[in-house]
Protein backbone atom coordinates (compact mmCIF):
# COMPACT_ATOMS: atom_id res chain seq x y z
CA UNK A 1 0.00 0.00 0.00
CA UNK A 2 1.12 3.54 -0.73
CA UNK A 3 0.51 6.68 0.59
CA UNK A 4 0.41 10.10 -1.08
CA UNK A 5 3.90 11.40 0.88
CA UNK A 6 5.59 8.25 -0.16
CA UNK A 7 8.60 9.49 -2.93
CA UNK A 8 8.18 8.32 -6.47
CA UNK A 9 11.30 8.35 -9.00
CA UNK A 10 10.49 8.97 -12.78
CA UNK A 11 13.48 7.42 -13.54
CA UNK A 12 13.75 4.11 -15.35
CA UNK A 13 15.72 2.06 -17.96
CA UNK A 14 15.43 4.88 -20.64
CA UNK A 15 18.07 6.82 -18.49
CA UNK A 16 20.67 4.26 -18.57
CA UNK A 17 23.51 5.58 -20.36
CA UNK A 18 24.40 3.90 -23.41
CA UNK A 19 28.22 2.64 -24.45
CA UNK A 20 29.70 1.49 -20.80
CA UNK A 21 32.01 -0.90 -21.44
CA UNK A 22 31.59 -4.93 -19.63
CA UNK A 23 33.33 -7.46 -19.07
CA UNK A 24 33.23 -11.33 -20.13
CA UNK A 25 31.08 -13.81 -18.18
CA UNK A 26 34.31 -15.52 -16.45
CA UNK A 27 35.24 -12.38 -14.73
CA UNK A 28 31.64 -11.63 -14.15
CA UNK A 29 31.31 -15.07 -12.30
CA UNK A 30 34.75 -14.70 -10.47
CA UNK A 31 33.28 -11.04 -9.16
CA UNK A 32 30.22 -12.59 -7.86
CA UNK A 33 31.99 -15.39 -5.80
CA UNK A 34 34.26 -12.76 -4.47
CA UNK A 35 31.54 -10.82 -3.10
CA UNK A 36 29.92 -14.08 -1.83
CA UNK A 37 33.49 -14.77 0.10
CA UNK A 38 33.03 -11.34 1.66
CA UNK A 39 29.71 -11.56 2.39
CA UNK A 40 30.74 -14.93 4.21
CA UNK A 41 33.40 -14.02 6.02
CA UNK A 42 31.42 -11.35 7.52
CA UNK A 43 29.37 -13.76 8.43
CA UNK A 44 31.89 -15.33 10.29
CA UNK A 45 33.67 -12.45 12.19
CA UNK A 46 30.09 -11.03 13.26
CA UNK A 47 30.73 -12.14 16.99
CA UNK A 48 33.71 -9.54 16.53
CA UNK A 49 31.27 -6.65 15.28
CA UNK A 50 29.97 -6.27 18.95
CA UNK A 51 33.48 -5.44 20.24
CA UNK A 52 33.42 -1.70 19.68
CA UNK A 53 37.36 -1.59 19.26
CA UNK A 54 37.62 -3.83 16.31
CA UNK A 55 33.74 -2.75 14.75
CA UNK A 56 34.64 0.14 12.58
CA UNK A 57 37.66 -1.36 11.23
CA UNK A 58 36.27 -4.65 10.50
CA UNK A 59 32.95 -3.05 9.01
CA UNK A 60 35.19 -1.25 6.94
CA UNK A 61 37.22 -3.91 5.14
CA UNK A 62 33.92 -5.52 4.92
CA UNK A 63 32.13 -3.13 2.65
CA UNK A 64 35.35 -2.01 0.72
CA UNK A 65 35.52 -5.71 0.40
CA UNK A 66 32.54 -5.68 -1.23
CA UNK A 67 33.25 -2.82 -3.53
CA UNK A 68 36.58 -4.15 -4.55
CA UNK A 69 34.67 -7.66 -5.68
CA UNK A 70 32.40 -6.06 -7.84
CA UNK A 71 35.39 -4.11 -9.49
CA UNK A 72 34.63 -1.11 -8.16
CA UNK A 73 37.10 2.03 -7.12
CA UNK A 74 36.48 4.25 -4.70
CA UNK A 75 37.56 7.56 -4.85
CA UNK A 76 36.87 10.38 -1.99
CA UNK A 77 37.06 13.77 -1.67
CA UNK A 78 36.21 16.86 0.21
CA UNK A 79 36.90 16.73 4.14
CA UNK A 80 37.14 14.09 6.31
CA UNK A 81 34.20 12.20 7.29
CA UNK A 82 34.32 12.09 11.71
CA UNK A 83 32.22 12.61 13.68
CA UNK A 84 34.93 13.97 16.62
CA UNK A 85 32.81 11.62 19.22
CA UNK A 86 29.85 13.41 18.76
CA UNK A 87 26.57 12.46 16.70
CA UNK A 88 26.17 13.47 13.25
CA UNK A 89 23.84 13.54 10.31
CA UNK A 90 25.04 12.11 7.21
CA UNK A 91 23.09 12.45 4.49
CA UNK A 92 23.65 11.55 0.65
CA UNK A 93 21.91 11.82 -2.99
CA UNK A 94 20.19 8.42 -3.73
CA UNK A 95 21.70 6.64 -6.94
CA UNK A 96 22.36 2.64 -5.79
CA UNK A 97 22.05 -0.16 -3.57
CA UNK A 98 25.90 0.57 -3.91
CA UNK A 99 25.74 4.28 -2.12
CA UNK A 100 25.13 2.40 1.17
CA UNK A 101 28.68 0.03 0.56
CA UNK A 102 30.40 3.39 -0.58
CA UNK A 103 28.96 5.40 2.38
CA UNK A 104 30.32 2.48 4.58
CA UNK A 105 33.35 2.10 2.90
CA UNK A 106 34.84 5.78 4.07
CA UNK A 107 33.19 5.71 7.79
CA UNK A 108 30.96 2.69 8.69
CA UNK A 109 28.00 3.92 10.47
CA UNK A 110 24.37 3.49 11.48
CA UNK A 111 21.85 3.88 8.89
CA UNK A 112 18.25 4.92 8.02
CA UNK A 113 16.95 2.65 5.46
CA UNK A 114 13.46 1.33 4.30
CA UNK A 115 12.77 -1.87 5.92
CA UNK A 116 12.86 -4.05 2.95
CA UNK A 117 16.73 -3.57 3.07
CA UNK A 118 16.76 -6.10 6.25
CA UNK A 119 15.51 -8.75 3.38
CA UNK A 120 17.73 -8.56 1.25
CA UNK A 121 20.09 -10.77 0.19
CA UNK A 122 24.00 -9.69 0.82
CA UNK A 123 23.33 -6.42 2.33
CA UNK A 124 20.53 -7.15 4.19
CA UNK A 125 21.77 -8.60 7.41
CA UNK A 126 24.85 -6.19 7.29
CA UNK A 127 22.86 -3.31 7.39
CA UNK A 128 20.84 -4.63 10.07
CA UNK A 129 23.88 -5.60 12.00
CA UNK A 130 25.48 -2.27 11.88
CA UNK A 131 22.67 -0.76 13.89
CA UNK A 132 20.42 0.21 11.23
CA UNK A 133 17.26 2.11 12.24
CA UNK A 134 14.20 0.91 10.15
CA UNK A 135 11.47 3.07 8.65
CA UNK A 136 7.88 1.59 7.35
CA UNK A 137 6.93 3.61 4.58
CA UNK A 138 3.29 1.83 4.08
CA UNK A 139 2.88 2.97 7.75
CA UNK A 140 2.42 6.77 7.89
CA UNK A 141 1.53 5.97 11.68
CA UNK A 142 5.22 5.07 12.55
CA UNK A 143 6.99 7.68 10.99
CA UNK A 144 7.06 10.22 14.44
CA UNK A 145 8.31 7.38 16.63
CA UNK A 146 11.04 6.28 13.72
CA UNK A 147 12.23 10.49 14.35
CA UNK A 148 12.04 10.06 17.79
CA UNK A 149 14.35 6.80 17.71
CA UNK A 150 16.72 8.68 14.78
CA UNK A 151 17.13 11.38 17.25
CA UNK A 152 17.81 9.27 20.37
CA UNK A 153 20.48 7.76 18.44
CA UNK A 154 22.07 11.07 17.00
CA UNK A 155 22.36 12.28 20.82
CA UNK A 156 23.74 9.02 21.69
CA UNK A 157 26.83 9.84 19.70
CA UNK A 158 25.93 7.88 16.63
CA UNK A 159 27.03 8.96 13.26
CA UNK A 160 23.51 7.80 11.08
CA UNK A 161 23.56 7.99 7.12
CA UNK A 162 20.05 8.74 5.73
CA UNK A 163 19.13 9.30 1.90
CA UNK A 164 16.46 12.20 2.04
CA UNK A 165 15.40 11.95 -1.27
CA UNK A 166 13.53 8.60 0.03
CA UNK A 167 14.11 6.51 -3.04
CA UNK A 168 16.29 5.67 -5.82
CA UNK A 169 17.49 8.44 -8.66
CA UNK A 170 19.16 7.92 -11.95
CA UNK A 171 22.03 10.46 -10.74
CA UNK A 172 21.40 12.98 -13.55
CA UNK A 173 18.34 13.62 -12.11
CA UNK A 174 17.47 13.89 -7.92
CA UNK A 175 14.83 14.26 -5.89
CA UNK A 176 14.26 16.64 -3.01
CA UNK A 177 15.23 15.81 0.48
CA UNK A 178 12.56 15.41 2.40
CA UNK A 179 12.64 17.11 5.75
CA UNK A 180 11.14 14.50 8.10
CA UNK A 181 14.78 13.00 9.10
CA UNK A 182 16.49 16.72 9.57
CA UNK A 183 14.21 17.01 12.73
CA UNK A 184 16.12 14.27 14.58
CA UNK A 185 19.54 16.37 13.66
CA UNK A 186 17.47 19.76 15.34
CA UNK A 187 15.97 17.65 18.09
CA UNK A 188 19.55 16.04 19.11
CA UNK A 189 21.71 19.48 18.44
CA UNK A 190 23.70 17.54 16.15
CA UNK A 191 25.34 18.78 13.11
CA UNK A 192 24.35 17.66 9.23
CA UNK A 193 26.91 16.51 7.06
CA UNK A 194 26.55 16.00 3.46
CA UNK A 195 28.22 13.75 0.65
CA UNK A 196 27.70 13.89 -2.33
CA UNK A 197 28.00 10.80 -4.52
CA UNK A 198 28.42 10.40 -8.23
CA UNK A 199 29.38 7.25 -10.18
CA UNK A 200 31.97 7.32 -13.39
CA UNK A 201 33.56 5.06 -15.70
CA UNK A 202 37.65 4.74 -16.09
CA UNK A 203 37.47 7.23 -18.78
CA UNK A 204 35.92 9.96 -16.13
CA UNK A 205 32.45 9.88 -17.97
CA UNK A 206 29.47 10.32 -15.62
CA UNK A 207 27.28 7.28 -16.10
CA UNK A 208 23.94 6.01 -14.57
CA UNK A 209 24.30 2.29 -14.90
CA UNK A 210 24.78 1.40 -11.34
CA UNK A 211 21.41 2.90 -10.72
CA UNK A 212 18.76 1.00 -9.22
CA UNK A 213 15.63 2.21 -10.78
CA UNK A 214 13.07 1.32 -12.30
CA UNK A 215 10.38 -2.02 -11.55
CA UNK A 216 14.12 -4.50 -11.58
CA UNK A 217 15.18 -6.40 -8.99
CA UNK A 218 18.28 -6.59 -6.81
CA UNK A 219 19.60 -9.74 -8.59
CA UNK A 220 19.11 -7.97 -12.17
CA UNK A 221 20.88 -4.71 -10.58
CA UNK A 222 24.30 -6.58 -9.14
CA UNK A 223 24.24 -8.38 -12.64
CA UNK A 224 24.58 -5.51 -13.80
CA UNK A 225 27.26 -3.99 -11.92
CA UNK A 226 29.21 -6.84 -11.86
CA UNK A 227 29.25 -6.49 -15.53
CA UNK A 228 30.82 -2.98 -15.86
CA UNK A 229 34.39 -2.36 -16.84
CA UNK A 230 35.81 0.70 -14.55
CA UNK A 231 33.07 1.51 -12.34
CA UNK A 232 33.94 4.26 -9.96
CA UNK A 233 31.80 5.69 -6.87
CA UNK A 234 32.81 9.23 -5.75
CA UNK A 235 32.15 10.48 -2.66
CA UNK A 236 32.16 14.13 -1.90
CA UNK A 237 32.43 15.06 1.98
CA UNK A 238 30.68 18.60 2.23
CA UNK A 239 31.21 20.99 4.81
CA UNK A 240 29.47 20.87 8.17
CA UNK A 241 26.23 22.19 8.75
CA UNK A 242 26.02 23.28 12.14
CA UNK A 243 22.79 22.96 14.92
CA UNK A 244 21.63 26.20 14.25
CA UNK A 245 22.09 27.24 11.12
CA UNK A 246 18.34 26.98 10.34
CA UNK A 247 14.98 27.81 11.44
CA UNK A 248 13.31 24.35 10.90
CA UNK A 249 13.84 20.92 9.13
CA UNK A 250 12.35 22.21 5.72
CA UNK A 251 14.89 24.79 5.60
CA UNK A 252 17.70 22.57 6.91
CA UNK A 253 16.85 20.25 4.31
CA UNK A 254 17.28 22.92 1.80
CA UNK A 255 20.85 23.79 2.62
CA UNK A 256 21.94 20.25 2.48
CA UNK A 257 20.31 19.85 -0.65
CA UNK A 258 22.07 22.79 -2.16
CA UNK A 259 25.69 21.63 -0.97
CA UNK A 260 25.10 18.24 -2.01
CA UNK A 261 24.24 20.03 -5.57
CA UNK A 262 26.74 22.31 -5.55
CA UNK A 263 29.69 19.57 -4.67
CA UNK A 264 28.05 17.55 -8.07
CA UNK A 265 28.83 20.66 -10.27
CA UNK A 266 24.50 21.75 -10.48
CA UNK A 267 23.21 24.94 -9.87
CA UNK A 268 21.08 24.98 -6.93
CA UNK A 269 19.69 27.61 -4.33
CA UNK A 270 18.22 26.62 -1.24
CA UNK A 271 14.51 27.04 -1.87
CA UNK A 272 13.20 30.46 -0.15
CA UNK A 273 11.77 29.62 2.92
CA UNK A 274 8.64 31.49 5.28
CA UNK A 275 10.58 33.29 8.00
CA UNK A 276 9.42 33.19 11.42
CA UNK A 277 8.52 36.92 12.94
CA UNK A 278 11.21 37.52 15.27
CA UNK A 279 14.32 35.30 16.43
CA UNK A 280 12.69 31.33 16.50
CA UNK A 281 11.81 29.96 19.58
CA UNK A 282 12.99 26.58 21.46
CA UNK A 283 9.50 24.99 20.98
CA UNK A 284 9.39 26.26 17.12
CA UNK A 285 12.90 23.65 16.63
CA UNK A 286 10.57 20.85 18.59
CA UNK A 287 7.82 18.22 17.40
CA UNK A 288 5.35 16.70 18.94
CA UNK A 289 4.91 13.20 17.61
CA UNK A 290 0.67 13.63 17.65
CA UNK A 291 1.07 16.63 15.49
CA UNK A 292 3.32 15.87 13.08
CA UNK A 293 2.06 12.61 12.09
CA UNK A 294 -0.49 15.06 10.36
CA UNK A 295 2.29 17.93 9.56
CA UNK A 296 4.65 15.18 7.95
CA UNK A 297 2.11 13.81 5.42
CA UNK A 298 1.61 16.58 3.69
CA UNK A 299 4.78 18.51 4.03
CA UNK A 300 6.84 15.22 2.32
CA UNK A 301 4.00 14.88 -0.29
């Protein structure tokens, strides 16, 4: 079931960029059993993922693991990605199941992600076993508490990754970022943190074929990863937006949205947002769960 706030992506096969070069079935093979092996030996060492001194590292070499099978180079830019100890929000443009292996490959950390992920094959159970917070989008009625647990976590000291646009784009075009996740950030007095990611081929073209869009599954997605010839994910870390810096989640939104924008090379302004009369209040940064389980539908529509 759908509802009329739930995000929609126009995009589809027809924006698959043509000409990316593949290669044979015998590599293609040999990349899926490598990221099997991964996968597996994650399996494995997942007693070691509850001992916080060895998690990050571990997670890491897990998910570059996973990149590295697939043939894929990772390539990161901008400032670093810590959180200094304290919680952060970290959110991205939407392109691939491969943004959250990217994302994870530069800092693990917690996520935000639709609860389908925790089905999934491969990903699935690490996602879930990295501390992933899961959202129901068929259930409008769960949305407030899934803000109030986002936020708990941010104040906790948790760095948590969350894709605003709420669904899949083909990377030429994006969606908006929705502002229903920034209220955790204002709630918690954390700071936002953008990346920006973009996918090319060896030659530097921009290309859209890791994109998973469209009505294809998973399996038809990694197939066609693991078919490219010099896929590589680049990951923009954008400045620091500080607790603060705006008068309310839609607006907050708006300037991570911008610098995400800006860092792909795209013009964008934050959109002009109502001002409050005089200096915001304390309560005017707040939600109350009852009333913005109304607020929220039609603000993310």
């Amino acid at each position: 079931m759908s509802h009329a706030w739930m995000p929609i992506s126009p995009c589809g096969d027809g924006c698959l960029t043509p000409g990316a070069p593949t290669v044979g079935s015998l590599r293609r093979a040999v990349r899926f059993t490598a990221a099997i092996s991964v996968v597996l030996l994650a399996f494995a060492a997942l007693p070691v993922l509850f001992v916080p001194r060895f998690r990050n590292g571990l997670a890491r070499l897990v998910f570059r693991g996973i990149l590295r099978a697939f043939g894929v180079r990772l390539v990161v830019c901008g400032e670093r990605l810590d959180g200094g100890g304290r919680g952060a929000l970290v959110v991205n443009n939407h392109i691939s199941w491969l943004d959250i292996v990217a994302v994870n490959a530069v800092r693990p950390m917690r996520a935000l992600a639709k609860k389908e992920i925790a089905g999934w094959p491969v990903l699935g159970t690490l996602v879930a076993r990295g501390g992933s917070i899961f959202l129901d989008r068929e259930r409008l009625s769960t949305l407030p508490s899934t803000v109030a647990g986002l936020a708990a976590a941010l104040r906790a000291g948790s760095l948590v990754n969350v894709s605003p646009e709420g669904t899949t784009w083909c990377g030429l075009a994006a969606g908006r970022f929705r502002p229903a996740a920034f209220q955790a950030a204002i709630d918690a007095g954390v700071p936002v943190r953008p990346l920006a990611l973009r996918y090319r081929m060896a030659d530097g073209r921009e290309t859209t074929q890791p994109a998973f869009i469209g009505p294809e599954s998973l399996i038809d997605s990694l197939k066609r990863v693991a078919a490219l010839r010099g896929l590589m994910v680049e990951v923009t870390v954008c400045g620091e937006i500080a607790p603060g810096r705006a008068r309310d989640r839609r607006e907050l939104a708006g300037i991570a949205e911008a610098a995400v924008q800006a860092a792909l090379g795209n013009v964008a302004l934050p959109v002009q947002r109502r001002r409050f009369a005089g200096s915001p209040s304390q309560a005017s940064l707040r939600h109350d769960p009852v009333a913005d389980e109304v607020r929220l539908a039609t603000e993310n529509a």
